[in-house]
PDB file of N, CA and C in Angstrom:
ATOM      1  N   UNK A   1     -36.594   1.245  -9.279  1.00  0.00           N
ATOM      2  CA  UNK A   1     -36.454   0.210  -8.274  1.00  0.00           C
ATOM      3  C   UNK A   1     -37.806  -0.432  -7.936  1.00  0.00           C
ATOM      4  N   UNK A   2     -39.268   0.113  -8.019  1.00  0.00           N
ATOM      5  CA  UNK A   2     -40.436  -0.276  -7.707  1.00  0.00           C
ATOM      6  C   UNK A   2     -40.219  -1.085  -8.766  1.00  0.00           C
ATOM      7  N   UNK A   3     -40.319  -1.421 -10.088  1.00  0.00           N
ATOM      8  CA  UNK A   3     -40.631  -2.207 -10.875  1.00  0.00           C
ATOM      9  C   UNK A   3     -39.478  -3.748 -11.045  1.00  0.00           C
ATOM     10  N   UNK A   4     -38.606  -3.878  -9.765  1.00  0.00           N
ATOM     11  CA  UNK A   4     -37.807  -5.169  -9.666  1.00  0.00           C
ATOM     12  C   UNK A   4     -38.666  -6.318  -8.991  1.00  0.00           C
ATOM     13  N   UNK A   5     -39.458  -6.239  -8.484  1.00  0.00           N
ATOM     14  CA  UNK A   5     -40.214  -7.442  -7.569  1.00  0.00           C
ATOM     15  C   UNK A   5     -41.194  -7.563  -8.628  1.00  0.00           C
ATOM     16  N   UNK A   6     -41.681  -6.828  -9.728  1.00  0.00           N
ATOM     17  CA  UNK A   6     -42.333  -6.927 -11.076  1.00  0.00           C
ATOM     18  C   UNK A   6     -41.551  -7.899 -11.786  1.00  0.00           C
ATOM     19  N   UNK A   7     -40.518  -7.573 -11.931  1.00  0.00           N
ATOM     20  CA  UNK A   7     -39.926  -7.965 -13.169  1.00  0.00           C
ATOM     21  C   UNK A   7     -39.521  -9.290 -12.702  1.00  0.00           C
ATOM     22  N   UNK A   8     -38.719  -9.240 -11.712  1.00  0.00           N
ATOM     23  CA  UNK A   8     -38.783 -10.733 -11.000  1.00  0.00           C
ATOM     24  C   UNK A   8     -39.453 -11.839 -11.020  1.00  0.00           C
ATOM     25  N   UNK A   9     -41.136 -11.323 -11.189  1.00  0.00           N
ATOM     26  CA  UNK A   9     -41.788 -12.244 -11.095  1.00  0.00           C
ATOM     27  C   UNK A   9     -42.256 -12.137 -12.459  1.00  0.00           C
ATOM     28  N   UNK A  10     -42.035 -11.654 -13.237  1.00  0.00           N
ATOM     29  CA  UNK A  10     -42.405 -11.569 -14.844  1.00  0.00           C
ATOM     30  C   UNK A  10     -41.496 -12.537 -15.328  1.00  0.00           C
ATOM     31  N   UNK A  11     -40.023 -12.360 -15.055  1.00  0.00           N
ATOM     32  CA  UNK A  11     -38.815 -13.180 -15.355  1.00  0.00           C
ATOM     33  C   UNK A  11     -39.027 -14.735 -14.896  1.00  0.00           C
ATOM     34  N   UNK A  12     -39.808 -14.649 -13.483  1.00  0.00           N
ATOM     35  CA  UNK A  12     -39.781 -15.908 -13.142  1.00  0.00           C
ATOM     36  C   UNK A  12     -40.947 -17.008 -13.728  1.00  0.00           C
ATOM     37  N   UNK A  13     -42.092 -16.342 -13.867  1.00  0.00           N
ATOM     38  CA  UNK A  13     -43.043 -17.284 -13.975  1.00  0.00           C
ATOM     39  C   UNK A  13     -43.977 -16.997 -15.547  1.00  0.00           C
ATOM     40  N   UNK A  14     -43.385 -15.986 -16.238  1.00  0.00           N
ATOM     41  CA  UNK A  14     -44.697 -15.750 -17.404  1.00  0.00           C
ATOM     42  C   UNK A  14     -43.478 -15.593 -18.637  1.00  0.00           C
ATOM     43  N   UNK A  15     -42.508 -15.377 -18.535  1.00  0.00           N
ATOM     44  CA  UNK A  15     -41.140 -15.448 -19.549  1.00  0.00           C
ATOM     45  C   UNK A  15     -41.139 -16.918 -19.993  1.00  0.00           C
ATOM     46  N   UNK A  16     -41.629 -17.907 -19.377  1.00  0.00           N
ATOM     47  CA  UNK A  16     -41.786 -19.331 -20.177  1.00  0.00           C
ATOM     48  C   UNK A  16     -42.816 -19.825 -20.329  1.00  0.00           C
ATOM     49  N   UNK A  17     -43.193 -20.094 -21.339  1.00  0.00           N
ATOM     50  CA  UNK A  17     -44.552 -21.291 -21.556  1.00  0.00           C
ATOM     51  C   UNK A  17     -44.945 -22.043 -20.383  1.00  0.00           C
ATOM     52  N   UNK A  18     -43.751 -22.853 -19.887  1.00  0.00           N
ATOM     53  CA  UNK A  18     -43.853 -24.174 -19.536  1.00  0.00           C
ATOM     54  C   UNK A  18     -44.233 -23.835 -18.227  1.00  0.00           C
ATOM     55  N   UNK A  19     -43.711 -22.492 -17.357  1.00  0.00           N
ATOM     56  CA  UNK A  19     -43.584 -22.180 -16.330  1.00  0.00           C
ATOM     57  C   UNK A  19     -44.991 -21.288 -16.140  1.00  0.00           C
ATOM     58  N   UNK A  20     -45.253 -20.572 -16.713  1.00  0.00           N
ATOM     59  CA  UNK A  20     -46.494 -19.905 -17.042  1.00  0.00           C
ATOM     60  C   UNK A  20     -47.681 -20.541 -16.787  1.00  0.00           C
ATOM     61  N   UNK A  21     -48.017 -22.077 -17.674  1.00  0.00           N
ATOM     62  CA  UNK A  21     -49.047 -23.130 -17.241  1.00  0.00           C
ATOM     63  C   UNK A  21     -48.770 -23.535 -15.832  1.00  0.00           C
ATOM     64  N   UNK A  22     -47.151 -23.936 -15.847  1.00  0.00           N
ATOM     65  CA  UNK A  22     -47.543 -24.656 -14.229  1.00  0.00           C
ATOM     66  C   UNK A  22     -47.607 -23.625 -12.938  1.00  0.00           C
ATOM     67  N   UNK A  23     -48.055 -21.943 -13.559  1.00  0.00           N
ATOM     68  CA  UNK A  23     -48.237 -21.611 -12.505  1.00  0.00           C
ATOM     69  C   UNK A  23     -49.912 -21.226 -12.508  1.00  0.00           C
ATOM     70  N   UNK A  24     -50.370 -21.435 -13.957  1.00  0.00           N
ATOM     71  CA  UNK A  24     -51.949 -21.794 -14.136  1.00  0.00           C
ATOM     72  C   UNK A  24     -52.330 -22.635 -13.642  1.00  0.00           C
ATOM     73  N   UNK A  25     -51.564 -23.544 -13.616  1.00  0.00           N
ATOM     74  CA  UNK A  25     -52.778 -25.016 -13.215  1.00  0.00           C
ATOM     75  C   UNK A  25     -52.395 -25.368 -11.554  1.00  0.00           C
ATOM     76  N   UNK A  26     -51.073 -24.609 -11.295  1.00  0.00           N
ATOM     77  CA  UNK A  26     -50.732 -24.383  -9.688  1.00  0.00           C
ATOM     78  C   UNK A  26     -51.959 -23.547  -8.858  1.00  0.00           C
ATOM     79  N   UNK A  27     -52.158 -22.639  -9.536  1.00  0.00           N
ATOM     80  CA  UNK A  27     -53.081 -21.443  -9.220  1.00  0.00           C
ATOM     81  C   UNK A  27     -54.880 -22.029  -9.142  1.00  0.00           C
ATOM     82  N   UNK A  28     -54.870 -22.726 -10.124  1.00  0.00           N
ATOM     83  CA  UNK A  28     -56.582 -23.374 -10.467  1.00  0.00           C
ATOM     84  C   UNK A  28     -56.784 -24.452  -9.686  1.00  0.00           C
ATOM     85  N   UNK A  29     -55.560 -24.833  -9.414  1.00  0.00           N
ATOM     86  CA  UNK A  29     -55.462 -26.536  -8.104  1.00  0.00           C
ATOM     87  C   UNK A  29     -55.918 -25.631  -7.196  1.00  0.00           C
ATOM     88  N   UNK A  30     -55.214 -24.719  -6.314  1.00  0.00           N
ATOM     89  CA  UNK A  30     -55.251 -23.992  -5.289  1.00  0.00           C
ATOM     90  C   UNK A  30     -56.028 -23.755  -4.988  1.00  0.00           C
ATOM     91  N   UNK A  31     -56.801 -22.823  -5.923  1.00  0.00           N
ATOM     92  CA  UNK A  31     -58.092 -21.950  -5.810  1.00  0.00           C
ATOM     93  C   UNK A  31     -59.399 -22.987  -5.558  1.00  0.00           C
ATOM     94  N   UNK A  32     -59.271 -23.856  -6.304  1.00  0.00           N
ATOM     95  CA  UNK A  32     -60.607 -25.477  -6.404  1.00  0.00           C
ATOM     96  C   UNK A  32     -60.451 -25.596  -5.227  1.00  0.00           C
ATOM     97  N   UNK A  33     -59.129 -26.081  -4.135  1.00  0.00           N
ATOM     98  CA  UNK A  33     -59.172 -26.858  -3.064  1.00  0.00           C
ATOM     99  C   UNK A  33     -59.399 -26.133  -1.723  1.00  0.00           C
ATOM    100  N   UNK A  34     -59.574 -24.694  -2.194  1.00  0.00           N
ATOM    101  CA  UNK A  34     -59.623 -23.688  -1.414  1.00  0.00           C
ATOM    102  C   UNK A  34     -61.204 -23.490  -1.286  1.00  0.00           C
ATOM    103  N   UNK A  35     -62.105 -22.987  -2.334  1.00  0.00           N
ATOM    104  CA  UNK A  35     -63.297 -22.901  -2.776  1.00  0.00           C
ATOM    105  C   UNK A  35     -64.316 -24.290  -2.150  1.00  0.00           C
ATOM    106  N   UNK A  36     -63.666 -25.146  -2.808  1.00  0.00           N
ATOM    107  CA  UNK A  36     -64.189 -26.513  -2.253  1.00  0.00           C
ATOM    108  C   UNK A  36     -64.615 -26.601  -0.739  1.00  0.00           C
ATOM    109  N   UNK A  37     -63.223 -26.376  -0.241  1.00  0.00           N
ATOM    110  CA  UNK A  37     -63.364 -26.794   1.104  1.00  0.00           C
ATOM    111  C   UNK A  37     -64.200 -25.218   1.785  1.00  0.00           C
ATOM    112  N   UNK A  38     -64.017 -24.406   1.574  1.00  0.00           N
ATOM    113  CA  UNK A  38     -64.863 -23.098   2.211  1.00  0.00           C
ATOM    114  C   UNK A  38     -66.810 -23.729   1.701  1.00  0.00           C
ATOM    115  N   UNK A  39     -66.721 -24.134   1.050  1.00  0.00           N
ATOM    116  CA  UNK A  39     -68.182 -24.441   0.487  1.00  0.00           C
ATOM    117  C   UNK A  39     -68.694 -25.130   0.758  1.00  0.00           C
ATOM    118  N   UNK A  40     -68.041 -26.128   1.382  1.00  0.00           N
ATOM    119  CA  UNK A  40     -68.394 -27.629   2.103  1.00  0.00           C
ATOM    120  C   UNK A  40     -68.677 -26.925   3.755  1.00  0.00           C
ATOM    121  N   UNK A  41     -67.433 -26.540   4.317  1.00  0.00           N
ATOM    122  CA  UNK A  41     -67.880 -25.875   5.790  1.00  0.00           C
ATOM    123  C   UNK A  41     -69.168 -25.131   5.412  1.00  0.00           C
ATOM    124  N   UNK A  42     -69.851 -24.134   4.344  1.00  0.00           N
ATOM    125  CA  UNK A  42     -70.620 -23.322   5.149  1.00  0.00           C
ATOM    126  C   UNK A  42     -71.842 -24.181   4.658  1.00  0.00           C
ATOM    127  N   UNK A  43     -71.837 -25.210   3.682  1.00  0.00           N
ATOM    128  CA  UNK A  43     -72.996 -25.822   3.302  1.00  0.00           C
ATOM    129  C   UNK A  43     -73.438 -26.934   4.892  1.00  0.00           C
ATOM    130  N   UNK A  44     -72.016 -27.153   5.604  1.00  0.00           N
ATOM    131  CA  UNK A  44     -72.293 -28.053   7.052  1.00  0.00           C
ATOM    132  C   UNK A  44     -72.814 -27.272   7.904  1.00  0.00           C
ATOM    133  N   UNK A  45     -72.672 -26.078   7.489  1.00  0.00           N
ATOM    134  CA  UNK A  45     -72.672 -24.947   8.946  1.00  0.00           C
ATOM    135  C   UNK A  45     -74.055 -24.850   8.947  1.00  0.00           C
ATOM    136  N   UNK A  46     -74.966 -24.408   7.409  1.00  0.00           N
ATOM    137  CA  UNK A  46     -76.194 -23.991   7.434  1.00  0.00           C
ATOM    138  C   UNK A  46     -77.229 -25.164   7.482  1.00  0.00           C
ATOM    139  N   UNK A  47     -77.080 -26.303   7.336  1.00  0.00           N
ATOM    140  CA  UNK A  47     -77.579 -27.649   6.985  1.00  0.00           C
ATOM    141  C   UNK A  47     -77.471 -28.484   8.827  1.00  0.00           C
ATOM    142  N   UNK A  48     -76.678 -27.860   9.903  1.00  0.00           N
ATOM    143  CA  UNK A  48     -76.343 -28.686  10.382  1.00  0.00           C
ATOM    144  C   UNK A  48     -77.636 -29.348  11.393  1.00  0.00           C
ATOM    145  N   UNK A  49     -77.780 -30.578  11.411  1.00  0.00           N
ATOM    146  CA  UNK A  49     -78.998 -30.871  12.248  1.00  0.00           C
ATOM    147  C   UNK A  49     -79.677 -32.243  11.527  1.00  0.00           C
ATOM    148  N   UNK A  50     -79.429 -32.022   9.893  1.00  0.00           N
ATOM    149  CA  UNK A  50     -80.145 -32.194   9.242  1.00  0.00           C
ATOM    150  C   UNK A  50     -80.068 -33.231   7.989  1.00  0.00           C
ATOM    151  N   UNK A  51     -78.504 -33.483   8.634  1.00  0.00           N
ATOM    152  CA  UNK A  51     -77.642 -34.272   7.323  1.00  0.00           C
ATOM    153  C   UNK A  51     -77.649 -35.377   7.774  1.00  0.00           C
ATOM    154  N   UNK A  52     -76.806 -36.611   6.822  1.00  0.00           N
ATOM    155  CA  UNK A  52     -76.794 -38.105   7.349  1.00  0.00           C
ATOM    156  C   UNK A  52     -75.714 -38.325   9.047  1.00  0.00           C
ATOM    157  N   UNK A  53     -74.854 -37.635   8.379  1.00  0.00           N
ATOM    158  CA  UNK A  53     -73.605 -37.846   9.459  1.00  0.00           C
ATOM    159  C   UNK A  53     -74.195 -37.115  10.923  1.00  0.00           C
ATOM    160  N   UNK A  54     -75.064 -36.284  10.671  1.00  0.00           N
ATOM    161  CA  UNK A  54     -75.604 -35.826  12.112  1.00  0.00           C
ATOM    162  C   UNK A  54     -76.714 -36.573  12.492  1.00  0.00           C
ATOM    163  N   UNK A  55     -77.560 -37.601  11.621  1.00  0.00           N
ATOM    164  CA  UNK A  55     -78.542 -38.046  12.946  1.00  0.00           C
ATOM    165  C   UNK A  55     -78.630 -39.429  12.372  1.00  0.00           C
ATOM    166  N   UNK A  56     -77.129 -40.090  12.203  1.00  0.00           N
ATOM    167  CA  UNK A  56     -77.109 -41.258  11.875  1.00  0.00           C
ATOM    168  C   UNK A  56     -77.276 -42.351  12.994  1.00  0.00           C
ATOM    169  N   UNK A  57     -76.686 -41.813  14.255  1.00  0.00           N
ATOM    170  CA  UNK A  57     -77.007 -42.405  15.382  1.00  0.00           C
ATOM    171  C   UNK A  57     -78.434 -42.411  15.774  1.00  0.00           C
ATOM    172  N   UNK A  58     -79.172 -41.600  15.591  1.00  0.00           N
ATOM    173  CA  UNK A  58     -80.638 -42.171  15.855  1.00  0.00           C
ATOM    174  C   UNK A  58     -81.720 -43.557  15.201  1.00  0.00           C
ATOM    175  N   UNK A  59     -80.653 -43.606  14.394  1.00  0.00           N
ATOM    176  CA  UNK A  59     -81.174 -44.552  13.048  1.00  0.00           C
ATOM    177  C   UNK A  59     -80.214 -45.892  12.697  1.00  0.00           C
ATOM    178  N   UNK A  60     -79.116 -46.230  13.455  1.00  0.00           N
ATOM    179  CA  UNK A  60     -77.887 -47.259  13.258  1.00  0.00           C
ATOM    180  C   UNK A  60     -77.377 -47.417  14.651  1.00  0.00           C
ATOM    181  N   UNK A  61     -78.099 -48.811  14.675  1.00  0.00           N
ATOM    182  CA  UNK A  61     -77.165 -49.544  16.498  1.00  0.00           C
ATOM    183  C   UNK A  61     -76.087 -50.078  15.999  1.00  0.00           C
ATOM    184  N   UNK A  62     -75.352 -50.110  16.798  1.00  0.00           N
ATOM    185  CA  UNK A  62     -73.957 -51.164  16.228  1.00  0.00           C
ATOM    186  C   UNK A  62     -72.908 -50.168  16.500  1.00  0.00           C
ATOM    187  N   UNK A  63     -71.914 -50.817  15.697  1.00  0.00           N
ATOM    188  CA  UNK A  63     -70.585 -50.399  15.668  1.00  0.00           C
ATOM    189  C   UNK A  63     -70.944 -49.054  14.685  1.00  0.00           C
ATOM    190  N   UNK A  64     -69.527 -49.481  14.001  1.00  0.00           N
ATOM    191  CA  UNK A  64     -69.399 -47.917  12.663  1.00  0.00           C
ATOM    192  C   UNK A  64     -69.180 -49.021  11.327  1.00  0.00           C
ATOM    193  N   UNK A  65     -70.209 -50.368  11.782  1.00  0.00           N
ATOM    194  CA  UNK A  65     -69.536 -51.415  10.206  1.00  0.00           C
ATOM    195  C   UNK A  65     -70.497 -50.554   9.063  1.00  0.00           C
ATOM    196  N   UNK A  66     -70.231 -50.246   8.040  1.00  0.00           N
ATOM    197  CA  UNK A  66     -70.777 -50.022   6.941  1.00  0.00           C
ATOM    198  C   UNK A  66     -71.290 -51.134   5.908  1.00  0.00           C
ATOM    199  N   UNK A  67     -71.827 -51.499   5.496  1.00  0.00           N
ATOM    200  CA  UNK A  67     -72.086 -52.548   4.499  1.00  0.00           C
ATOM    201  C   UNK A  67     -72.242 -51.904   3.165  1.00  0.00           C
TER     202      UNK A  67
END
């Protein structure tokens, strides 16, 4: 009985080619957008003070027009 939530998911996702990739490239989307975004927060976290978006107001009167 331990080896049914195995097989289940053996049956479900690695028993087909087709299903197999789209749970590779499901899995590699995931992981990128996951990684990405954790890497971006701690690169803001350790940087913060120091970047454009933090001391753009000392340096741009006006609105928020961009050119």
């Amino acid at each position: 009985m331990a080896t049914a939530p195995r097989g289940l998911f053996y049956n479900a996702v690695f028993r087909k080619n087709y299903a197999m990739w789209g749970a590779v490239f499901a899995g590699a989307f995931g992981w990128s957008m996951f990684y990405d975004t954790t890497m971006n927060k701690i690169w803001d976290y350790n940087n913060r003070g120091r970047q454009w978006k933090d001391i753009r107001h000392k340096y741009v009167e006006g609105g928020d027009d961009e050119e």
